[in-house]
C-alpha atoms as a PDB file:
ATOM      1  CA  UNK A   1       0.000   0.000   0.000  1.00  0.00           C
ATOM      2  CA  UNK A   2       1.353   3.408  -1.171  1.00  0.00           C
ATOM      3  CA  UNK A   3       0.779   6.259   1.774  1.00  0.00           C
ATOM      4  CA  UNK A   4       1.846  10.206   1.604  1.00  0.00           C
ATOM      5  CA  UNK A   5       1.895  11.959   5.221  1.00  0.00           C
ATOM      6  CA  UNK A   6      -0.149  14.900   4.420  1.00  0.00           C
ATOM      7  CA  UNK A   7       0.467  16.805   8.264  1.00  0.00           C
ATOM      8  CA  UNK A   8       1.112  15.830  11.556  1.00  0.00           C
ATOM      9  CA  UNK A   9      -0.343  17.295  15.004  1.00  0.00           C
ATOM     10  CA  UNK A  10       0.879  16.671  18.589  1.00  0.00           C
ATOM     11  CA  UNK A  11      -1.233  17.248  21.700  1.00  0.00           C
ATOM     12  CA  UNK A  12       0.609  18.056  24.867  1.00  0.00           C
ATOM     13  CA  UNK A  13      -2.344  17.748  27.245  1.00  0.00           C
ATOM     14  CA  UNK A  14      -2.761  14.167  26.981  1.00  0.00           C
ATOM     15  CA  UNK A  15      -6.120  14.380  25.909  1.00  0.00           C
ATOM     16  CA  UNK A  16      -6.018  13.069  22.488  1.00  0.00           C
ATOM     17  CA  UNK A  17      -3.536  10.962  20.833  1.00  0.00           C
ATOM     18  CA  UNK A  18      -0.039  12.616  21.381  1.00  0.00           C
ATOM     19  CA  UNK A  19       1.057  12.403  18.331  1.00  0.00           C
ATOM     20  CA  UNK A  20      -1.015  12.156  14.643  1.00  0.00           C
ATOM     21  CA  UNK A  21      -1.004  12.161  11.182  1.00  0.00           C
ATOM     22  CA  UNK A  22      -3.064  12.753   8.399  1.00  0.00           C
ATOM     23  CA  UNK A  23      -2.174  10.233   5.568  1.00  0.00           C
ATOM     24  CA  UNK A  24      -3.453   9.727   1.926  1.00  0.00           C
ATOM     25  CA  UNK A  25      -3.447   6.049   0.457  1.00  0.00           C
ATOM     26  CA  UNK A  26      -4.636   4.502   4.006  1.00  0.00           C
ATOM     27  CA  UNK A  27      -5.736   0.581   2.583  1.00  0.00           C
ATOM     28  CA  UNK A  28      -4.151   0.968  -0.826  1.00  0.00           C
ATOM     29  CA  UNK A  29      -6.438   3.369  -2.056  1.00  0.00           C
ATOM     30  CA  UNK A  30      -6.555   7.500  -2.259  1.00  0.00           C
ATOM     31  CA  UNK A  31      -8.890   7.544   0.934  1.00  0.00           C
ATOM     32  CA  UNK A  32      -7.318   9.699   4.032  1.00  0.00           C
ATOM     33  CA  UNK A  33      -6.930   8.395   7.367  1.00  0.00           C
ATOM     34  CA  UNK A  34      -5.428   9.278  10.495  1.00  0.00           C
ATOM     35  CA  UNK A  35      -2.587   7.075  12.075  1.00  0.00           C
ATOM     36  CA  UNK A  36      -1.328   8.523  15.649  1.00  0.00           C
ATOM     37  CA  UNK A  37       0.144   7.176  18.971  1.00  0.00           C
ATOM     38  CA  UNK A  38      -2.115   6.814  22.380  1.00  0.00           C
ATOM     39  CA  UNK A  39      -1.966   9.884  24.443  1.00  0.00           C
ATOM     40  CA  UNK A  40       1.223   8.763  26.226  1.00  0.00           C
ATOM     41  CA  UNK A  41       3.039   8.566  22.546  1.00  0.00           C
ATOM     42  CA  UNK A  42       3.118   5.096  22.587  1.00  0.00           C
ATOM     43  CA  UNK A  43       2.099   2.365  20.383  1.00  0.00           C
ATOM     44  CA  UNK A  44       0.935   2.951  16.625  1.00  0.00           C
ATOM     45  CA  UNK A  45      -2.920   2.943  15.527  1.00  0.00           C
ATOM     46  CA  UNK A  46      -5.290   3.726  12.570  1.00  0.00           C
ATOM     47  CA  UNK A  47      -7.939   5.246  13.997  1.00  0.00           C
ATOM     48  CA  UNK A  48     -11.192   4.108  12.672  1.00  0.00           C
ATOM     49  CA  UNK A  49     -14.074   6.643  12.310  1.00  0.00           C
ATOM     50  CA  UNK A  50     -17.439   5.764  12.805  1.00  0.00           C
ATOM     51  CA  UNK A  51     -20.411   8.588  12.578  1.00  0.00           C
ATOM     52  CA  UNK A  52     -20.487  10.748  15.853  1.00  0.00           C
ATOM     53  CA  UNK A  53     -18.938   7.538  17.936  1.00  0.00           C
ATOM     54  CA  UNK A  54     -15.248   8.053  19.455  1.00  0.00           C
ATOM     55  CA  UNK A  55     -12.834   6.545  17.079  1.00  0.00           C
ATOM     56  CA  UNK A  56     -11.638   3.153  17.218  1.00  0.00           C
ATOM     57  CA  UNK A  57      -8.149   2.731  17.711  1.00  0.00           C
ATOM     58  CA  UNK A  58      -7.328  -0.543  15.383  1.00  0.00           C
ATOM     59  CA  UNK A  59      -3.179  -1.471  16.657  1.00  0.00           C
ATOM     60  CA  UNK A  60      -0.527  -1.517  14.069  1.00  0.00           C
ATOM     61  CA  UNK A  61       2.208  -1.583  16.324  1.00  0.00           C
ATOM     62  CA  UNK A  62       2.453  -2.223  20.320  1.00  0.00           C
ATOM     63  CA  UNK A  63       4.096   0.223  22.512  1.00  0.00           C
ATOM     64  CA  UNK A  64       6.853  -2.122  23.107  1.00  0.00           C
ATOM     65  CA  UNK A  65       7.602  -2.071  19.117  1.00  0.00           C
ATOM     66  CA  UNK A  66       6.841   1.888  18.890  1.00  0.00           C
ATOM     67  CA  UNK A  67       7.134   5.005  21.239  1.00  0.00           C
ATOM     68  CA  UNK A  68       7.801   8.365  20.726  1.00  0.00           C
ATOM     69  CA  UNK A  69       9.103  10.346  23.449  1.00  0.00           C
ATOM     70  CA  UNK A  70       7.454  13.829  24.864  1.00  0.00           C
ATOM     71  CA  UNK A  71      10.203  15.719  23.893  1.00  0.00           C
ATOM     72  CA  UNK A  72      10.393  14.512  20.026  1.00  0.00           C
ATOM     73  CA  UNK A  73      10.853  17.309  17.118  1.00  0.00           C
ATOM     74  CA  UNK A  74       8.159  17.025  14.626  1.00  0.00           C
ATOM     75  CA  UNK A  75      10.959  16.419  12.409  1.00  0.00           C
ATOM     76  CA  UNK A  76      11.958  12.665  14.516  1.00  0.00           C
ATOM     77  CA  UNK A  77       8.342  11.979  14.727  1.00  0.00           C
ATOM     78  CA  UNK A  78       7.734  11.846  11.111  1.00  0.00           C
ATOM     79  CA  UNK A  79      11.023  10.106  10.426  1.00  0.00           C
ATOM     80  CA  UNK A  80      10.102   7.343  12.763  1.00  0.00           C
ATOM     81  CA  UNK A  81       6.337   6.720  11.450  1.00  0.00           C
ATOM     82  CA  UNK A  82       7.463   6.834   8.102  1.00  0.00           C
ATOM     83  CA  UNK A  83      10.069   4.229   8.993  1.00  0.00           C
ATOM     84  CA  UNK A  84       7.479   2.241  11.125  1.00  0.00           C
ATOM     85  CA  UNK A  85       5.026   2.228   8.555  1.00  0.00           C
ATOM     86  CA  UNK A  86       7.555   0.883   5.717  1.00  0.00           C
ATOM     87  CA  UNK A  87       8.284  -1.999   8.140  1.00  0.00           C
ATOM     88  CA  UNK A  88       4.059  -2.501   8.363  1.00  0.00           C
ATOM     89  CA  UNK A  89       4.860  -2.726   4.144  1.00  0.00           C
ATOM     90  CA  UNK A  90       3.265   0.253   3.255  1.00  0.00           C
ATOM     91  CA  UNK A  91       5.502   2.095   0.673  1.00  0.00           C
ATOM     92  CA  UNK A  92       5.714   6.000   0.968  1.00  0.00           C
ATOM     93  CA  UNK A  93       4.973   8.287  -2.349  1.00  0.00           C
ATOM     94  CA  UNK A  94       6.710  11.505  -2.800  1.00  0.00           C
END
């Protein structure tokens, strides 16, 4: 599956997923979809969206196999999902 990070966002409070991104090409298609970390930073999910319902985290990676710490650059954060996501097999467009 092809994928192109279109932004990322990070959330401080711990209220929302600490870090996210907004990717194109999410199941081999040119659908969007948001991938992001728990609120901690850990672990790697696709969040599923369904209506007005919270979104359901589906796991692509534990925290064990993915973390990213508080005090990560936006810069290292999109170097390591980009790199995490290549492992998952997905293959990054330009």
């Amino acid at each position: 599956m092809s994928f192109h990070i279109e932004s990322t966002s990070y959330c401080a409070n711990g209220r929302a997923p600490r870090w996210s991104w907004w990717i194109r090409g999410v199941h081999g298609s040119s659908r969007y979809g948001i991938v992001g970390t728990d609120e901690d930073g850990d672990g790697l999910y696709l969040f599923i969206h369904r209506g007005n319902q919270a979104p359901e985290r589906q796991p692509l990676l534990g925290p064990e196999q993915f973390s990213l710490a508080g005090k990560s650059c936006r810069t290292e954060a999109l170097h390591q999902v980009s790199h995490a996501l290549k492992t998952l097999g997905w293959n990054q467009t330009a």
